[in-house]
PDB file of N, CA and C in Angstrom:
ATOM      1  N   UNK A   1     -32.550  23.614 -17.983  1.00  0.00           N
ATOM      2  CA  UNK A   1     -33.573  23.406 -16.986  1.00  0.00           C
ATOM      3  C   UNK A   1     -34.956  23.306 -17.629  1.00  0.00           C
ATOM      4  N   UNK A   2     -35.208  24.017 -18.500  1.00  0.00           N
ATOM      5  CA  UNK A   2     -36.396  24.191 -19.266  1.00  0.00           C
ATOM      6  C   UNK A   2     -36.112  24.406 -20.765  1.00  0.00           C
ATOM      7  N   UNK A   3     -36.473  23.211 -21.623  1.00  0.00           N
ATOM      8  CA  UNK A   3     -36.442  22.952 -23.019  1.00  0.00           C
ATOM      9  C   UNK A   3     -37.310  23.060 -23.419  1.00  0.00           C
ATOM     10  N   UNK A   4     -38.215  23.066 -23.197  1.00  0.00           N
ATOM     11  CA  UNK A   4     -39.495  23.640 -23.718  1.00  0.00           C
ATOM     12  C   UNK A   4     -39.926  25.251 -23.821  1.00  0.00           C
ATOM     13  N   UNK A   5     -40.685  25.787 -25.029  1.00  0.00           N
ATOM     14  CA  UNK A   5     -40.974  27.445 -24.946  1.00  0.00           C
ATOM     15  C   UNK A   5     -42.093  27.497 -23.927  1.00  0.00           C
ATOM     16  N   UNK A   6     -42.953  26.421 -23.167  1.00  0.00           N
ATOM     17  CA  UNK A   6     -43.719  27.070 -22.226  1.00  0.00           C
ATOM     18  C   UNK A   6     -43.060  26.289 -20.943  1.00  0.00           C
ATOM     19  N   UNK A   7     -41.674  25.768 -20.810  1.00  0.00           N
ATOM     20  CA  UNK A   7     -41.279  25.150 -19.437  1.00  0.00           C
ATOM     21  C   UNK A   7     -41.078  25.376 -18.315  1.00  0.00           C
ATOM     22  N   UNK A   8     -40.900  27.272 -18.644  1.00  0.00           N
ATOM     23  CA  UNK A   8     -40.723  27.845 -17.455  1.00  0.00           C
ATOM     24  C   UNK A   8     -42.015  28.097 -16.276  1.00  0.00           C
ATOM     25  N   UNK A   9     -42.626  28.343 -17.433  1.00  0.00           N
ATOM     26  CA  UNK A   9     -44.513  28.818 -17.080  1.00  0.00           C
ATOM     27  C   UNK A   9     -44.909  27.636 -16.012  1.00  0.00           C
ATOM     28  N   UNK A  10     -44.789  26.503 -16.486  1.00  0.00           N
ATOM     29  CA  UNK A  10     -45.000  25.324 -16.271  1.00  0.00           C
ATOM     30  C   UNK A  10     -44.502  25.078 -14.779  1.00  0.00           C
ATOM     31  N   UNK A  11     -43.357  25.549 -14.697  1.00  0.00           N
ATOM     32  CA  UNK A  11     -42.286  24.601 -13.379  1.00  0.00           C
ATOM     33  C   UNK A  11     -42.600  25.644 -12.552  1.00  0.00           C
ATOM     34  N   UNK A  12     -42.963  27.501 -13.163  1.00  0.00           N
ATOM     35  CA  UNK A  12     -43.551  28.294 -11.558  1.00  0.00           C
ATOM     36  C   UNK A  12     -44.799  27.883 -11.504  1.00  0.00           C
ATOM     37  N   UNK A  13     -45.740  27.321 -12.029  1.00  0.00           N
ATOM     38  CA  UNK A  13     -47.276  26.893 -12.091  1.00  0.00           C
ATOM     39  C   UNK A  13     -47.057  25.468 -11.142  1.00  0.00           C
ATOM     40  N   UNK A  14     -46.070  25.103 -11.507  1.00  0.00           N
ATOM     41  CA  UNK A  14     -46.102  23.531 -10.148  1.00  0.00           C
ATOM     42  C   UNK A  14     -45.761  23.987  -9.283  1.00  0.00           C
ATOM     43  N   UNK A  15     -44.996  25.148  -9.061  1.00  0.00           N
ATOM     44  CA  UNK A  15     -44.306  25.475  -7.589  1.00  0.00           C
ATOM     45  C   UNK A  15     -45.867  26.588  -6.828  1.00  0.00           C
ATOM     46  N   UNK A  16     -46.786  26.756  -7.086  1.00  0.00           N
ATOM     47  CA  UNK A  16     -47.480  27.435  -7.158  1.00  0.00           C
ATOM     48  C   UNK A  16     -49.228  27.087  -7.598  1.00  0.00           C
ATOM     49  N   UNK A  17     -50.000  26.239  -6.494  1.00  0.00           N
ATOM     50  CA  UNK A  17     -51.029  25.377  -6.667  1.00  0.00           C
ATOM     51  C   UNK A  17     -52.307  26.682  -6.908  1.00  0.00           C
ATOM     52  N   UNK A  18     -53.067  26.646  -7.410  1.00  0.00           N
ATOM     53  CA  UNK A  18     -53.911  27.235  -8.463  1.00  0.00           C
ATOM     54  C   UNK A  18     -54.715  27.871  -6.759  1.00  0.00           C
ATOM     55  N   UNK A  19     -54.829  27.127  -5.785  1.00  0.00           N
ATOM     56  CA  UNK A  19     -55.103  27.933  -4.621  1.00  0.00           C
ATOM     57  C   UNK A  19     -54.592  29.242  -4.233  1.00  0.00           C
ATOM     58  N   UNK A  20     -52.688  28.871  -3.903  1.00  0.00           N
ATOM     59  CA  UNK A  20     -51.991  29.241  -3.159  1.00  0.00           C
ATOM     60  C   UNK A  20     -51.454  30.769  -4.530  1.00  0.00           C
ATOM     61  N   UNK A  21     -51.871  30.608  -5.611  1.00  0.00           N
ATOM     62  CA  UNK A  21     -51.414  32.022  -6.024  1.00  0.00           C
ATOM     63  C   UNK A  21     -52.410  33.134  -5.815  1.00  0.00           C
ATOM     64  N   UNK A  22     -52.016  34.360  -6.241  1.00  0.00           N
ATOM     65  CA  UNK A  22     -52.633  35.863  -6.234  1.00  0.00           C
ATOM     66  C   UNK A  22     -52.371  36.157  -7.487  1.00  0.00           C
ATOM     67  N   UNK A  23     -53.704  36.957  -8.257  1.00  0.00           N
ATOM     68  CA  UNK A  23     -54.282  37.315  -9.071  1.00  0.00           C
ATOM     69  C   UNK A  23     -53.652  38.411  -9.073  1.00  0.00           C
ATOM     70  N   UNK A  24     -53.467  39.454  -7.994  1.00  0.00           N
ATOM     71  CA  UNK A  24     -52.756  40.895  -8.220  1.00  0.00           C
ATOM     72  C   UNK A  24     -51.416  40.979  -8.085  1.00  0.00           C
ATOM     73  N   UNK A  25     -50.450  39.691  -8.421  1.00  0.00           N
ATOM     74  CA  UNK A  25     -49.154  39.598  -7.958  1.00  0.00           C
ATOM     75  C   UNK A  25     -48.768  39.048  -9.330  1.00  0.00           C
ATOM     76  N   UNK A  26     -48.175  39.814 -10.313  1.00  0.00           N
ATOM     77  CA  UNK A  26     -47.307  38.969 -11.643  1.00  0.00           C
ATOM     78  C   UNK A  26     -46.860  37.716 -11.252  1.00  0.00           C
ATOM     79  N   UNK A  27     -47.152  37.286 -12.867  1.00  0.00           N
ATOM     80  CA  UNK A  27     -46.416  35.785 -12.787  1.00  0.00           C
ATOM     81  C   UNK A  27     -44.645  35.665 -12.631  1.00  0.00           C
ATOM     82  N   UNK A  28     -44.244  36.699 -12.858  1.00  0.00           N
ATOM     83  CA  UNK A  28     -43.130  36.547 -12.980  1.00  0.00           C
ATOM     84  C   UNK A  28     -42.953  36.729 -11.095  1.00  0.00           C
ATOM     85  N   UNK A  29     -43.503  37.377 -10.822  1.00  0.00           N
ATOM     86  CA  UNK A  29     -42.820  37.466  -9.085  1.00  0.00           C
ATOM     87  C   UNK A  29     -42.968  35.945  -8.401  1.00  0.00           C
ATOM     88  N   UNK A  30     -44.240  35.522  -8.644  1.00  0.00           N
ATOM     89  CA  UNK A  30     -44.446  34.334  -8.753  1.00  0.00           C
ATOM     90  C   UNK A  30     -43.469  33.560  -8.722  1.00  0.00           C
ATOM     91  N   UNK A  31     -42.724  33.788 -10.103  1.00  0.00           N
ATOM     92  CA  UNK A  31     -41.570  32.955 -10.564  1.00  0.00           C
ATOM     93  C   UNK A  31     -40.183  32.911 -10.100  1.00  0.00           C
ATOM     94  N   UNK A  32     -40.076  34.404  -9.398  1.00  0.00           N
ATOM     95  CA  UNK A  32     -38.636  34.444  -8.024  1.00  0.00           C
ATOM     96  C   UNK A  32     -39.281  34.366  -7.515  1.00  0.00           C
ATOM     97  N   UNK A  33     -40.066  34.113  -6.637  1.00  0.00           N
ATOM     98  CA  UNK A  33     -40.336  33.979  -5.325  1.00  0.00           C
ATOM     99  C   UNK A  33     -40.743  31.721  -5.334  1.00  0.00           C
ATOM    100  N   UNK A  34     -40.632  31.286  -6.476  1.00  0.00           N
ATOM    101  CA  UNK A  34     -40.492  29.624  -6.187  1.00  0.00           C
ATOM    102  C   UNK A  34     -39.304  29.189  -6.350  1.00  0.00           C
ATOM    103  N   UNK A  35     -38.603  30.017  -6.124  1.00  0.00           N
ATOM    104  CA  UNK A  35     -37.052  29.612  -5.998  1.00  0.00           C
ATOM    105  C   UNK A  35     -37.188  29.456  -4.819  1.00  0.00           C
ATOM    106  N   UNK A  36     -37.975  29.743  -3.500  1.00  0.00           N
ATOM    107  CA  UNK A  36     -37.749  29.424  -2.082  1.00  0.00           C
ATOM    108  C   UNK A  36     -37.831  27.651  -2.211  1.00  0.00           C
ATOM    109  N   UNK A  37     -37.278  26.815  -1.311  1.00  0.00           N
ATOM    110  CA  UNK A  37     -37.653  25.290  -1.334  1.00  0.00           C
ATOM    111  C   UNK A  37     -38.792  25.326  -0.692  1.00  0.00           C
ATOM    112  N   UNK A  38     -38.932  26.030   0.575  1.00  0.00           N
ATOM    113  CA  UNK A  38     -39.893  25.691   1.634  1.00  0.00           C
ATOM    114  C   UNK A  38     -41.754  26.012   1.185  1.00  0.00           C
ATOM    115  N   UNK A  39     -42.509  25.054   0.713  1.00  0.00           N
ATOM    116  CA  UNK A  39     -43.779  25.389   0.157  1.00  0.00           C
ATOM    117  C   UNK A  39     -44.571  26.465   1.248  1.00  0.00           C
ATOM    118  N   UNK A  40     -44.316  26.348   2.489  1.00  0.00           N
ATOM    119  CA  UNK A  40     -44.918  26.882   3.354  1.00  0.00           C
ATOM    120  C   UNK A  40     -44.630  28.201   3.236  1.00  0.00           C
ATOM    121  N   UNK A  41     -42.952  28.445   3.642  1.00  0.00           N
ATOM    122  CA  UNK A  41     -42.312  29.356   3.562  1.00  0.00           C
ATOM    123  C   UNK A  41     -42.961  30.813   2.451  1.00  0.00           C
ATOM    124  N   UNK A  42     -42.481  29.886   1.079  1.00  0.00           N
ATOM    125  CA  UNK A  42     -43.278  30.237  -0.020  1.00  0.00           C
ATOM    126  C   UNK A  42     -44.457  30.991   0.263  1.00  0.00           C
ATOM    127  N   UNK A  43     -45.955  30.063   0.406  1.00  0.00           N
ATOM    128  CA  UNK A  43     -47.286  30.982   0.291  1.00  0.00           C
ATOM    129  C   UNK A  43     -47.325  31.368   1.199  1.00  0.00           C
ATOM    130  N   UNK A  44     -46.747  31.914   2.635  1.00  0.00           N
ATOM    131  CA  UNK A  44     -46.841  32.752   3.409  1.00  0.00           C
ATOM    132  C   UNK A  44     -45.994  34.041   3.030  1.00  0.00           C
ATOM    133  N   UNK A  45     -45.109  33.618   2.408  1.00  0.00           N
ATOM    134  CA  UNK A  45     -44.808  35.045   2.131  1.00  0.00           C
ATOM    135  C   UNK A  45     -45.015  35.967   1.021  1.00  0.00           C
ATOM    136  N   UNK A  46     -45.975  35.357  -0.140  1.00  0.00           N
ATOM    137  CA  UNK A  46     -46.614  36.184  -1.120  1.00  0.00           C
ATOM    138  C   UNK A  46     -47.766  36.906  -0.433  1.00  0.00           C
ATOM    139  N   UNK A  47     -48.161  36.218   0.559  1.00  0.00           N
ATOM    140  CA  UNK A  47     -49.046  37.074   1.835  1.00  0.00           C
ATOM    141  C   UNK A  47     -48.914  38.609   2.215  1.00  0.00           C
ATOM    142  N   UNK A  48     -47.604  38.828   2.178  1.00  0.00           N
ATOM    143  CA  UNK A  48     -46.605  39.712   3.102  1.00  0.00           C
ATOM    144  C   UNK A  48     -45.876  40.859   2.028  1.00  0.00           C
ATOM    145  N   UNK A  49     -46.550  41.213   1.038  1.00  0.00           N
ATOM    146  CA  UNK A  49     -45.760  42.377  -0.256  1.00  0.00           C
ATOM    147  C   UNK A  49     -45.338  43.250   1.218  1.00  0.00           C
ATOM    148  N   UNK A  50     -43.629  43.623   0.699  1.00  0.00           N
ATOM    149  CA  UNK A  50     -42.941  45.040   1.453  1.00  0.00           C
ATOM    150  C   UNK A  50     -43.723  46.423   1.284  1.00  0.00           C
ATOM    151  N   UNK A  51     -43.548  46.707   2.149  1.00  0.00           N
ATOM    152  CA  UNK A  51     -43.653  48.373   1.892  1.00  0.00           C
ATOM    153  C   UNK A  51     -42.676  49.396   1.134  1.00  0.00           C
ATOM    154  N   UNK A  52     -43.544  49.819   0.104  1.00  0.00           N
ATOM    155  CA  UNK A  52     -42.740  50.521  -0.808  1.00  0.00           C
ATOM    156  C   UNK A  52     -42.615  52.038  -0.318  1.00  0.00           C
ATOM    157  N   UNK A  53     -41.486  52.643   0.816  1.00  0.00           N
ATOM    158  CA  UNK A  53     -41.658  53.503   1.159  1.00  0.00           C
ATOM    159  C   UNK A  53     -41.876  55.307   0.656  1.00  0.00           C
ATOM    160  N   UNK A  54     -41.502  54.623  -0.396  1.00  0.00           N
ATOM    161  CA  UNK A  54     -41.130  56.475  -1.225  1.00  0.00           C
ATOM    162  C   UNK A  54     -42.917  56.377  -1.619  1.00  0.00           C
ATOM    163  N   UNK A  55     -43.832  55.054  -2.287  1.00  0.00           N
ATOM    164  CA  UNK A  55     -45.650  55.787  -2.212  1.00  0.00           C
ATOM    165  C   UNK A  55     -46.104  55.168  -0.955  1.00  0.00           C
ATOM    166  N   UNK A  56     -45.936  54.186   0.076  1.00  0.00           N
ATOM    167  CA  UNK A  56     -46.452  54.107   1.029  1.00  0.00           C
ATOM    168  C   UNK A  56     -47.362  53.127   0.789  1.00  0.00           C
ATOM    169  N   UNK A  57     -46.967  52.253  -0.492  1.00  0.00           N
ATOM    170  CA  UNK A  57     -48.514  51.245  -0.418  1.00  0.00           C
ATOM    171  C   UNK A  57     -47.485  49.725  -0.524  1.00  0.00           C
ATOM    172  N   UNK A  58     -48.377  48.695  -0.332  1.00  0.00           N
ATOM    173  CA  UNK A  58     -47.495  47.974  -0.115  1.00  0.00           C
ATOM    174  C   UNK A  58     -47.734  46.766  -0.878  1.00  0.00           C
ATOM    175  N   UNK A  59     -46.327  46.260  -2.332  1.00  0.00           N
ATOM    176  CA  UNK A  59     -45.936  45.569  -3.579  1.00  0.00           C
ATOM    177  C   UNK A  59     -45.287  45.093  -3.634  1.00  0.00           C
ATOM    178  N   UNK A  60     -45.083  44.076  -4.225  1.00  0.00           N
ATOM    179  CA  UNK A  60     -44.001  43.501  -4.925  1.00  0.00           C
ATOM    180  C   UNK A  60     -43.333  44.080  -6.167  1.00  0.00           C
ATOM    181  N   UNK A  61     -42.008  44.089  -5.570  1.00  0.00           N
ATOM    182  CA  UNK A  61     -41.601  44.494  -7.492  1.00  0.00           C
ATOM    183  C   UNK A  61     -40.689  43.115  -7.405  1.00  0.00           C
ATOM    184  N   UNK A  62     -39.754  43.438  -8.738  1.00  0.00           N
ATOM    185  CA  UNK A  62     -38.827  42.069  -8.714  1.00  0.00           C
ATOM    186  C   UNK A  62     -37.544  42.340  -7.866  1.00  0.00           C
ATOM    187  N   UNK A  63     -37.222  43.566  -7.756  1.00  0.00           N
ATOM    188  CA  UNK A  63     -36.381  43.485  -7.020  1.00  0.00           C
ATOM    189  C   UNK A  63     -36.257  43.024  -5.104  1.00  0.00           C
ATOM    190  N   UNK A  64     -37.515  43.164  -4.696  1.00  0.00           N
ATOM    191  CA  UNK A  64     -37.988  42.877  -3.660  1.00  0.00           C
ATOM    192  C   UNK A  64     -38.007  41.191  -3.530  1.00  0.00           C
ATOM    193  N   UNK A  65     -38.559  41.097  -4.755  1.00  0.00           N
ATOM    194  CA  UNK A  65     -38.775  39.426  -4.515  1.00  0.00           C
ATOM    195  C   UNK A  65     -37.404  38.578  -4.790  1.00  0.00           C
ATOM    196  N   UNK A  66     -36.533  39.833  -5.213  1.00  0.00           N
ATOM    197  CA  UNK A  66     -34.965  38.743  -5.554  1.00  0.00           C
ATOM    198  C   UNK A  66     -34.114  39.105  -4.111  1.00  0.00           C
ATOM    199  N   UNK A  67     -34.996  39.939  -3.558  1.00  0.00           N
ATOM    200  CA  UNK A  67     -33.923  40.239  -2.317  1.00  0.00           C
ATOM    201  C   UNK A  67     -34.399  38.849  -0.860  1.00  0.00           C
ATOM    202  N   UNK A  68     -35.664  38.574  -1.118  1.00  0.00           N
ATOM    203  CA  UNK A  68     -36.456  38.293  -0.487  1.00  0.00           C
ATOM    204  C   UNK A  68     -35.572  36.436  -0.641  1.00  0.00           C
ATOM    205  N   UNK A  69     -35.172  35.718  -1.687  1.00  0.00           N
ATOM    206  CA  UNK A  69     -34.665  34.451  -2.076  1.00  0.00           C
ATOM    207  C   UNK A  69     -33.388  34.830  -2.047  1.00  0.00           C
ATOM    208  N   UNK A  70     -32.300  36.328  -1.763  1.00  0.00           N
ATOM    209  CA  UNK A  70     -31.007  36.293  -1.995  1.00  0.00           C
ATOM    210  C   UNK A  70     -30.279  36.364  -3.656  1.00  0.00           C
ATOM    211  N   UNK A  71     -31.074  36.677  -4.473  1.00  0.00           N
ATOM    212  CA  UNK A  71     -30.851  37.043  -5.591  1.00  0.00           C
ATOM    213  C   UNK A  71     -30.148  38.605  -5.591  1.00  0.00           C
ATOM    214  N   UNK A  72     -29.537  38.801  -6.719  1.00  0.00           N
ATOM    215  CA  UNK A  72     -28.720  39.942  -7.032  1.00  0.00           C
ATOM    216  C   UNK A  72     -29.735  40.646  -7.475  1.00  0.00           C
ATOM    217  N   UNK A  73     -29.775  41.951  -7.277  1.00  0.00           N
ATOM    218  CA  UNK A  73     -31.272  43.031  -7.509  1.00  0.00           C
ATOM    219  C   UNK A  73     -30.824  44.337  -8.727  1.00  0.00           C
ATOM    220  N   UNK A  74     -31.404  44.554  -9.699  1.00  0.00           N
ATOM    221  CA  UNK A  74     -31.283  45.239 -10.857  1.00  0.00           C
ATOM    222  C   UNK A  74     -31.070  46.948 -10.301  1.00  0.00           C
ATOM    223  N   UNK A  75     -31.691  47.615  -8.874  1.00  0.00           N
ATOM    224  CA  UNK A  75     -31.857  48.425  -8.495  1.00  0.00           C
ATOM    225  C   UNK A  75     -30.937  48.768  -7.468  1.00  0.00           C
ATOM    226  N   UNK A  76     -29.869  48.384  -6.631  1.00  0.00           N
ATOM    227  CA  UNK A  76     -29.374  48.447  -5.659  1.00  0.00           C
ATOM    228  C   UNK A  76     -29.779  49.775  -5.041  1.00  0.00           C
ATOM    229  N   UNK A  77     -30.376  48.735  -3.376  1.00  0.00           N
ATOM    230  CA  UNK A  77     -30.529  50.456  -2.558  1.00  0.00           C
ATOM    231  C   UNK A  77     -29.419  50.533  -1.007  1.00  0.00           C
ATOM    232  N   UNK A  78     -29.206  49.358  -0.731  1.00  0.00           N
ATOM    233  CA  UNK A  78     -28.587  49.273   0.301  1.00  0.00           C
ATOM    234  C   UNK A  78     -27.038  49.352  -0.187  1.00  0.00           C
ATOM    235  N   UNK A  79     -25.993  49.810   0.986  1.00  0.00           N
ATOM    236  CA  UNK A  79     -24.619  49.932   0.584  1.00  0.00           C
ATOM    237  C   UNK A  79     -24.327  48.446   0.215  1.00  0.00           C
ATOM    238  N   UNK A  80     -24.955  47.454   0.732  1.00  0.00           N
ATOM    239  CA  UNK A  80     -24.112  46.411   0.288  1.00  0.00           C
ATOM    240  C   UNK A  80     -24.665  45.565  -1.033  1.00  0.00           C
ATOM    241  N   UNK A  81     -25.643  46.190  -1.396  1.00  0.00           N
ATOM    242  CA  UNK A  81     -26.342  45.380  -2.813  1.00  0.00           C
ATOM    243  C   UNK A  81     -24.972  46.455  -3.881  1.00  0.00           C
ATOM    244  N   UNK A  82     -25.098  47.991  -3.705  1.00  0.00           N
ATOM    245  CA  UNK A  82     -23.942  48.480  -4.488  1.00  0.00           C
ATOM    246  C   UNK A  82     -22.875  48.001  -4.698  1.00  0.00           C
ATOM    247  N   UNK A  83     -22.179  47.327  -3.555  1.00  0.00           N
ATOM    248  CA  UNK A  83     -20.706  46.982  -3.169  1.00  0.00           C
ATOM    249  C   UNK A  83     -21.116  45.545  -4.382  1.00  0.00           C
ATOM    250  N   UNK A  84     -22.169  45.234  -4.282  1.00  0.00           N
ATOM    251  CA  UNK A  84     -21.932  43.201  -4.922  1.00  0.00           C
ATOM    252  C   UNK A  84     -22.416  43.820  -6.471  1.00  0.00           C
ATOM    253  N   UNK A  85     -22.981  44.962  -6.731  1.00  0.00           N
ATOM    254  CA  UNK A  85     -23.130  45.577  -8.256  1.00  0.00           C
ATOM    255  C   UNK A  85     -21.700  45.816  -8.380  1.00  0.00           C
ATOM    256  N   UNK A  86     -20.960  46.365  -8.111  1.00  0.00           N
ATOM    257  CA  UNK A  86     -19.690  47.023  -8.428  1.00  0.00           C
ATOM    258  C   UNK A  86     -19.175  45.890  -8.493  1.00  0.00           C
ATOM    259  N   UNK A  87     -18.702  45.010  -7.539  1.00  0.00           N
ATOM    260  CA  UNK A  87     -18.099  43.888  -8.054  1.00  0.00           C
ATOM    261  C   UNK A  87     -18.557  43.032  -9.241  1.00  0.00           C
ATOM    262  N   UNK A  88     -19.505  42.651  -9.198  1.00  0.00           N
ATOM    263  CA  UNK A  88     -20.125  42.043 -10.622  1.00  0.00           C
ATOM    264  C   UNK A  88     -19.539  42.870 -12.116  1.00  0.00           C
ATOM    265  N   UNK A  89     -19.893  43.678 -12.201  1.00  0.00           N
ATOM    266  CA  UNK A  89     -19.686  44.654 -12.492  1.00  0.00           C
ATOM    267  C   UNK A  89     -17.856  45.066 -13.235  1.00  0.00           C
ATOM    268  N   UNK A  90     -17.416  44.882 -12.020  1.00  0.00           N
ATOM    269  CA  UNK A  90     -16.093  44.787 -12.782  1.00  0.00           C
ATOM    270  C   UNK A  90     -15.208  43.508 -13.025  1.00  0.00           C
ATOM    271  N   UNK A  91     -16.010  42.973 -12.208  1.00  0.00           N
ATOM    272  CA  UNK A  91     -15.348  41.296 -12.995  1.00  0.00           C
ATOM    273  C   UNK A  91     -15.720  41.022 -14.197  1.00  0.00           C
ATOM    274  N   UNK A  92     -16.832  41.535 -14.934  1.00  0.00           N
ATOM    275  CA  UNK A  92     -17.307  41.893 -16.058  1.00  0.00           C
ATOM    276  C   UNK A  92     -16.299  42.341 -16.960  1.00  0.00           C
ATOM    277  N   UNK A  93     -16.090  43.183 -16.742  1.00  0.00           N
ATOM    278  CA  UNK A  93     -15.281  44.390 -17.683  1.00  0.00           C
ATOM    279  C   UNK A  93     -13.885  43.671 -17.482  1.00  0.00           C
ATOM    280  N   UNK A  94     -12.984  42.284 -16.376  1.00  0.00           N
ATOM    281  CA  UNK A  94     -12.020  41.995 -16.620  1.00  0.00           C
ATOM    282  C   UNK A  94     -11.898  40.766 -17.581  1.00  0.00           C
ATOM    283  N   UNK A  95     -13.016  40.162 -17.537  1.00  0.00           N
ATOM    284  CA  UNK A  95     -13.002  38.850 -18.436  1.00  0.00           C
ATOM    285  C   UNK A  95     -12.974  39.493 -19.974  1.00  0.00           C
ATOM    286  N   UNK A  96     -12.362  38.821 -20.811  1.00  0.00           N
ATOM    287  CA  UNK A  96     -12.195  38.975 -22.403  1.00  0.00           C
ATOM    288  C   UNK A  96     -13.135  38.770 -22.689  1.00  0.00           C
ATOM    289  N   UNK A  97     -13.575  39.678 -23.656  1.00  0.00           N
ATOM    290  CA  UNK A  97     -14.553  39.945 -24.667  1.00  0.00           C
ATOM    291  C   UNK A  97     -14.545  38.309 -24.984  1.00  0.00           C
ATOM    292  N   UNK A  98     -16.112  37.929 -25.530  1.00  0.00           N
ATOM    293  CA  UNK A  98     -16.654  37.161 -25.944  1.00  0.00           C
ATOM    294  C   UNK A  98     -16.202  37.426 -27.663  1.00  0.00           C
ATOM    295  N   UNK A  99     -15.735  35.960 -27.914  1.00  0.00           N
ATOM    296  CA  UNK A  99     -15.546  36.106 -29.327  1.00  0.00           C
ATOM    297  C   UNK A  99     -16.872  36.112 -30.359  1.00  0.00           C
ATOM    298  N   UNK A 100     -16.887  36.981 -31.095  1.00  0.00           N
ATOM    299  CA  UNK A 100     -18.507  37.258 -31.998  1.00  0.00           C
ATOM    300  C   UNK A 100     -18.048  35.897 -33.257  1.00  0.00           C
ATOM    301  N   UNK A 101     -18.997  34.862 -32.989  1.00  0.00           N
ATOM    302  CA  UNK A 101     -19.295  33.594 -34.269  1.00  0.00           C
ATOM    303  C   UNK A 101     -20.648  33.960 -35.114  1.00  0.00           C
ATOM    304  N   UNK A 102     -21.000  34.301 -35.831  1.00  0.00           N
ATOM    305  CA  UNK A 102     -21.647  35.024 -37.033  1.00  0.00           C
ATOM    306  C   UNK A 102     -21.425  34.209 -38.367  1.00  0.00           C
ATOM    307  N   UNK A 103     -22.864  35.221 -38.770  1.00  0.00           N
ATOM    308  CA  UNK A 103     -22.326  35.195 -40.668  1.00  0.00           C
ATOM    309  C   UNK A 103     -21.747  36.299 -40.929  1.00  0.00           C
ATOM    310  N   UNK A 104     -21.324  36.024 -42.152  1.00  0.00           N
ATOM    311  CA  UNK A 104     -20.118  37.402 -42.789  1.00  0.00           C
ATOM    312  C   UNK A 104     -21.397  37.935 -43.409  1.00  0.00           C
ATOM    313  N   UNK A 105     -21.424  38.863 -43.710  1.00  0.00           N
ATOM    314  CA  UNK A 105     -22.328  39.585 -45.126  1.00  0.00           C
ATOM    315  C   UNK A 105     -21.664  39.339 -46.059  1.00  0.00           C
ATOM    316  N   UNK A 106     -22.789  38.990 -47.289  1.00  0.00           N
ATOM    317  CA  UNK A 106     -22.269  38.483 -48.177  1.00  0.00           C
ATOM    318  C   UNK A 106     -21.858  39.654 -49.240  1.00  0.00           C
ATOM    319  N   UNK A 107     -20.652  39.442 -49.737  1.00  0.00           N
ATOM    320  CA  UNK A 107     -19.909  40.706 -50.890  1.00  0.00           C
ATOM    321  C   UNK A 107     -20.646  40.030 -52.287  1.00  0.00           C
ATOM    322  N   UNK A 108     -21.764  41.295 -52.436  1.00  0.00           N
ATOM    323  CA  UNK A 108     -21.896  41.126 -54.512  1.00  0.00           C
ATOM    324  C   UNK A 108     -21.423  41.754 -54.846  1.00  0.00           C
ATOM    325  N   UNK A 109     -20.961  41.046 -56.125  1.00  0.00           N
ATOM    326  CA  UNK A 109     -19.953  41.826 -57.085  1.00  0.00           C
ATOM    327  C   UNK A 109     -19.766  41.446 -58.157  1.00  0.00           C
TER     328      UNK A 109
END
């Protein structure tokens, strides 16, 4: 998708007009949150950070913004983000190990 070392930067910076971003919102949230198609959709809802209930102020983290596009979330809080960790999770652990392609260390002698 991005071959370039600054392509990513680039493609959330087009999804994201030099108006329509926030200064107190990482680039990276930025960057899940232009996975939405809808442009509208989009800058209305960087408008709208959740309430983070355990301090009461109200942010974006990434997990918010991957819940927010339907992304899988690093934190699971709801029973059913657990249930789709656990599955991930052990479909993981059933697929075969990835074969390791390397260099050998070299034997002096």
């Amino acid at each position: 998708m991005h071959d370039r070392p600054y392509g990513r930067w680039r493609w959330i910076s087009s999804r994201w007009p030099a108006e329509q971003r926030r200064a107190a919102v990482p680039h990276y949230i930025h960057g899940i949150l232009a996975a939405m198609a809808d442009p509208e959709a989009r800058f209305a809802k960087i408008e709208q950070p959740p309430l983070n209930e355990r301090t009461g102020t109200r942010r974006w983290t990434q997990d918010e913004a991957r819940r927010v596009v339907g992304w899988q979330v690093t934190h699971p809080e709801s029973a059913q983000e657990k249930v789709i960790a656990v599955h991930e999770l052990v479909g993981r652990l059933q697929r075969p190990p990835r074969r390791r392609v390397g260099r050998r260390s070299a034997v002096v002698g």
